[in-house]
N, C-alpha and C. Protein backbone atom coordinates (compact mmCIF):
# COMPACT_ATOMS: atom_id res chain seq x y z
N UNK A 1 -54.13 26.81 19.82
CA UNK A 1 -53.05 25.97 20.26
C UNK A 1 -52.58 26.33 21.66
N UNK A 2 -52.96 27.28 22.25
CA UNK A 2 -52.92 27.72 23.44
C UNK A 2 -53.37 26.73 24.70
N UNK A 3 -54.23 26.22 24.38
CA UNK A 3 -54.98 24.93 25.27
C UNK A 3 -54.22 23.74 25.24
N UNK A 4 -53.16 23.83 24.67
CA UNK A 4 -52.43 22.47 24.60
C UNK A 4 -51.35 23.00 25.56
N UNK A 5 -50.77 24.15 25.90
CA UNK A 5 -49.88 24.84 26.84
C UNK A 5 -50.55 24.31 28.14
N UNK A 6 -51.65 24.31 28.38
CA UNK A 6 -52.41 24.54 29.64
C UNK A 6 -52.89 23.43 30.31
N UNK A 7 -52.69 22.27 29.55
CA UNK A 7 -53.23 21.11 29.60
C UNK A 7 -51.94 20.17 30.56
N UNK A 8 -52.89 19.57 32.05
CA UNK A 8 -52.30 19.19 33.30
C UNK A 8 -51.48 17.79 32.10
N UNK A 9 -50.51 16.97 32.55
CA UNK A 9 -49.63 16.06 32.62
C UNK A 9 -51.26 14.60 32.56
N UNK A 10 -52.07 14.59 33.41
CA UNK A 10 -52.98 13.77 33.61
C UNK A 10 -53.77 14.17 32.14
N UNK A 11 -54.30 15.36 31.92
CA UNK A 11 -54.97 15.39 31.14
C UNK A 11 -54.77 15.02 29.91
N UNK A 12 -53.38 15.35 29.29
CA UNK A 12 -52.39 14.56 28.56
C UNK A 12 -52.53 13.22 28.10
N UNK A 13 -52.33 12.72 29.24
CA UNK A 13 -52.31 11.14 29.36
C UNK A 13 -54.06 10.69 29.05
N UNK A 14 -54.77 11.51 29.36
CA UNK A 14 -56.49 10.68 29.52
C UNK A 14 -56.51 11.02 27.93
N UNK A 15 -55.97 11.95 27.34
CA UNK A 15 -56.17 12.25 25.98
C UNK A 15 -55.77 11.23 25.00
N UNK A 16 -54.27 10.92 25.46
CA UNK A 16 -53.97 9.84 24.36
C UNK A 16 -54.48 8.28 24.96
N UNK A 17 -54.43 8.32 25.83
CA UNK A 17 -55.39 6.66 26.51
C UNK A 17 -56.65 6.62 25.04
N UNK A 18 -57.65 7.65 25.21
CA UNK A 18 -58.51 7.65 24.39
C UNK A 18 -58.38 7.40 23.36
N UNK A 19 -57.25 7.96 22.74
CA UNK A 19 -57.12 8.27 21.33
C UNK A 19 -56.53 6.68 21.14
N UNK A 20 -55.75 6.05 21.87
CA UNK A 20 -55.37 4.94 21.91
C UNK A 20 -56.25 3.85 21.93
N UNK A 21 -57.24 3.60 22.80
CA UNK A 21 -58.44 2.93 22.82
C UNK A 21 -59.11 3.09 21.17
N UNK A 22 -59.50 4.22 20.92
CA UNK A 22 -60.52 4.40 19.59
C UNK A 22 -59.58 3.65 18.38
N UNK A 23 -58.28 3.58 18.39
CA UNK A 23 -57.64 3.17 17.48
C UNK A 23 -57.94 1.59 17.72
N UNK A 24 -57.37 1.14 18.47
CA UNK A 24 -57.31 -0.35 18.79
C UNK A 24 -58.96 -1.21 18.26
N UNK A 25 -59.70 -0.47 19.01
CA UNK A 25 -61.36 -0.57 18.57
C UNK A 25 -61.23 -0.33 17.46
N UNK A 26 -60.89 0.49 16.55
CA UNK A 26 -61.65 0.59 15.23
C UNK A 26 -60.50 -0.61 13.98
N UNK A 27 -59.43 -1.02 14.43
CA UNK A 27 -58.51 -2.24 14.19
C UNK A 27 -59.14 -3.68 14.40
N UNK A 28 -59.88 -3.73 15.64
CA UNK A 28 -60.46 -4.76 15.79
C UNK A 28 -61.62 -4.98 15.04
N UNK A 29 -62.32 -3.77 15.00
CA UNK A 29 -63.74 -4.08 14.43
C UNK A 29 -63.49 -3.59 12.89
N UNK A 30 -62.22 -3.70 12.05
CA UNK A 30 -61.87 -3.72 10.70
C UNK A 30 -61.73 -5.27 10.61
N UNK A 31 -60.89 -5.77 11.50
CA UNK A 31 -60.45 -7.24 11.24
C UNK A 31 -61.35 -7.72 11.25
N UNK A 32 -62.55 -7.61 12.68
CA UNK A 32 -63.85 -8.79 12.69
C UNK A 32 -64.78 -8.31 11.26
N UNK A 33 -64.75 -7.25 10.76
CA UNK A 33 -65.84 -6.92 10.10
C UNK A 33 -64.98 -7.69 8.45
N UNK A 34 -63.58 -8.23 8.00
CA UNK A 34 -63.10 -8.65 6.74
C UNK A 34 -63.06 -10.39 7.35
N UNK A 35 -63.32 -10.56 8.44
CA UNK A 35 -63.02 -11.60 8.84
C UNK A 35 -64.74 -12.60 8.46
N UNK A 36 -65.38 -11.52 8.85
CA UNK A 36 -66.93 -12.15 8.61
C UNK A 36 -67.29 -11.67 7.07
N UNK A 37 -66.89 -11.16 6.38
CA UNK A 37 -66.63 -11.34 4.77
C UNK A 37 -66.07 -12.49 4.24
N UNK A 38 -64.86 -12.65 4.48
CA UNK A 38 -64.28 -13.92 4.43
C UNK A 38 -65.39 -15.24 4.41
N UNK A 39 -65.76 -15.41 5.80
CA UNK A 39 -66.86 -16.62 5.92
C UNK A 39 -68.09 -16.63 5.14
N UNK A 40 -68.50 -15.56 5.39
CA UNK A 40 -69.92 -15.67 4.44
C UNK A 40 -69.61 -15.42 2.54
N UNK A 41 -68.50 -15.01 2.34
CA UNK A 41 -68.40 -15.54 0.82
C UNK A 41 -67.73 -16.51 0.71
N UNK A 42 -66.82 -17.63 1.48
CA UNK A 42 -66.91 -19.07 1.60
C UNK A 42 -67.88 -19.82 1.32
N UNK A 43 -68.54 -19.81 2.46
CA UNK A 43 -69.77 -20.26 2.40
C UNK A 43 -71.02 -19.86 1.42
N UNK A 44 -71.38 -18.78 1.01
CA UNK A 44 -72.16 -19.26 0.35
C UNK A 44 -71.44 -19.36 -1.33
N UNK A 45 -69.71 -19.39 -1.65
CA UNK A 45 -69.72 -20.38 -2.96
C UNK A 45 -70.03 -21.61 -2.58
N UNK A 46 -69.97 -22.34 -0.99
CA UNK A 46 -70.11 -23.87 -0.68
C UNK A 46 -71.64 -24.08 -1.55
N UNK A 47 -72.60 -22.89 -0.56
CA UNK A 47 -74.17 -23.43 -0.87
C UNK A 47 -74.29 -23.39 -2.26
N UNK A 48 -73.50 -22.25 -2.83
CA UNK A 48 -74.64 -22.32 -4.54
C UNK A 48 -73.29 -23.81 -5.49
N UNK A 49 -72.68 -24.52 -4.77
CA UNK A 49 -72.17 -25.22 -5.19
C UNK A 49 -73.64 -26.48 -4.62
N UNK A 50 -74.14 -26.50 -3.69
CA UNK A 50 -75.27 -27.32 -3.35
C UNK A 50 -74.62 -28.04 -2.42
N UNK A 51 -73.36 -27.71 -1.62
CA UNK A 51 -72.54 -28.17 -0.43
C UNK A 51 -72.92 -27.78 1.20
N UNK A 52 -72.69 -28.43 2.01
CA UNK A 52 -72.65 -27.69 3.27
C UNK A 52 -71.46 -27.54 4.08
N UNK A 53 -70.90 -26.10 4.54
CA UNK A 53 -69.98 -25.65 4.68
C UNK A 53 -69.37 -26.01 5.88
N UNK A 54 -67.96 -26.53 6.23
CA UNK A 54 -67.81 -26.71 7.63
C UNK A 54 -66.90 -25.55 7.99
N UNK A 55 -66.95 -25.03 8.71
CA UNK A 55 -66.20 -23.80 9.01
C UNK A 55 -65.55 -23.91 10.60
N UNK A 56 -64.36 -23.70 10.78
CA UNK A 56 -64.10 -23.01 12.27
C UNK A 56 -63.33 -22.04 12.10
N UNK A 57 -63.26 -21.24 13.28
CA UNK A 57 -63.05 -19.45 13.34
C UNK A 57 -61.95 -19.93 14.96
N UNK A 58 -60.64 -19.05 14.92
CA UNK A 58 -59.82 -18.81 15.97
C UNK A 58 -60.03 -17.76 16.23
N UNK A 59 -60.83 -16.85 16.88
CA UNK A 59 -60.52 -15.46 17.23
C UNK A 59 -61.39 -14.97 16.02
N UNK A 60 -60.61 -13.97 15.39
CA UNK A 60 -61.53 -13.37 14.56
C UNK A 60 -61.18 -14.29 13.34
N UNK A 61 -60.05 -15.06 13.02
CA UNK A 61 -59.98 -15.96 11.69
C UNK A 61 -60.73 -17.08 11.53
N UNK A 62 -60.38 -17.17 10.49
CA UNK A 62 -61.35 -19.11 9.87
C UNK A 62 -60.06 -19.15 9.82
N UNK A 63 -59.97 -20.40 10.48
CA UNK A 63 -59.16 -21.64 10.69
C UNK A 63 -58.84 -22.82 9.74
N UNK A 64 -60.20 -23.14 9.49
CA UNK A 64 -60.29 -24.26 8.48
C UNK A 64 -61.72 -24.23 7.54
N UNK A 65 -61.49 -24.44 6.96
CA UNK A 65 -62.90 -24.38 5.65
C UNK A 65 -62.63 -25.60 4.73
N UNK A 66 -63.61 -26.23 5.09
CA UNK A 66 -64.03 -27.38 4.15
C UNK A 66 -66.14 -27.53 3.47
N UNK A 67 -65.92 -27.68 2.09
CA UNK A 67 -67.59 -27.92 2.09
C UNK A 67 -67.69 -29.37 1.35
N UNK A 68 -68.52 -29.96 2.40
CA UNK A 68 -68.89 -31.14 2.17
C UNK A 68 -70.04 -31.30 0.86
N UNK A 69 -70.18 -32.03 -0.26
CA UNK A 69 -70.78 -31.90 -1.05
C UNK A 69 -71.30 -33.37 -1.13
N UNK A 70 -72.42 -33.55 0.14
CA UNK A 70 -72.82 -35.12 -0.07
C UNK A 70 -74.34 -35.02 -0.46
């Protein structure tokens, strides 16, 4: 714990920047990674219904989900 005494004001700061970054990244790529769960088990109850799925996505959400069953 001695190295945390010693550690410049900058170095400080580059430490939590990082630690800040890795968080935000691993938030985003939780959301995109439940977000593309979401769609692909939509979609394929559309297909084994024998439907085709209309999907749009805002960002990392589905927006709207409809399956056309013609």
């Amino acid at each position: 714990m001695n190295w945390i005494k010693k550690m410049t004001p900058v170095q400080g700061l580059v430490i939590m920047g990082t630690i800040v970054v890795i968080v935000a990244a691993s938030l985003i790529a939780t959301q995109s990674y439940f977000g593309y769960l979401e769609v692909t088990e939509a979609a394929n109850r559309c297909f084994d219904k024998g439907g085709l799925p209309v999907i749009e996505k805002s960002g990392l959400r589905m927006t709207y989900f409809h399956c056309n069953m013609e």
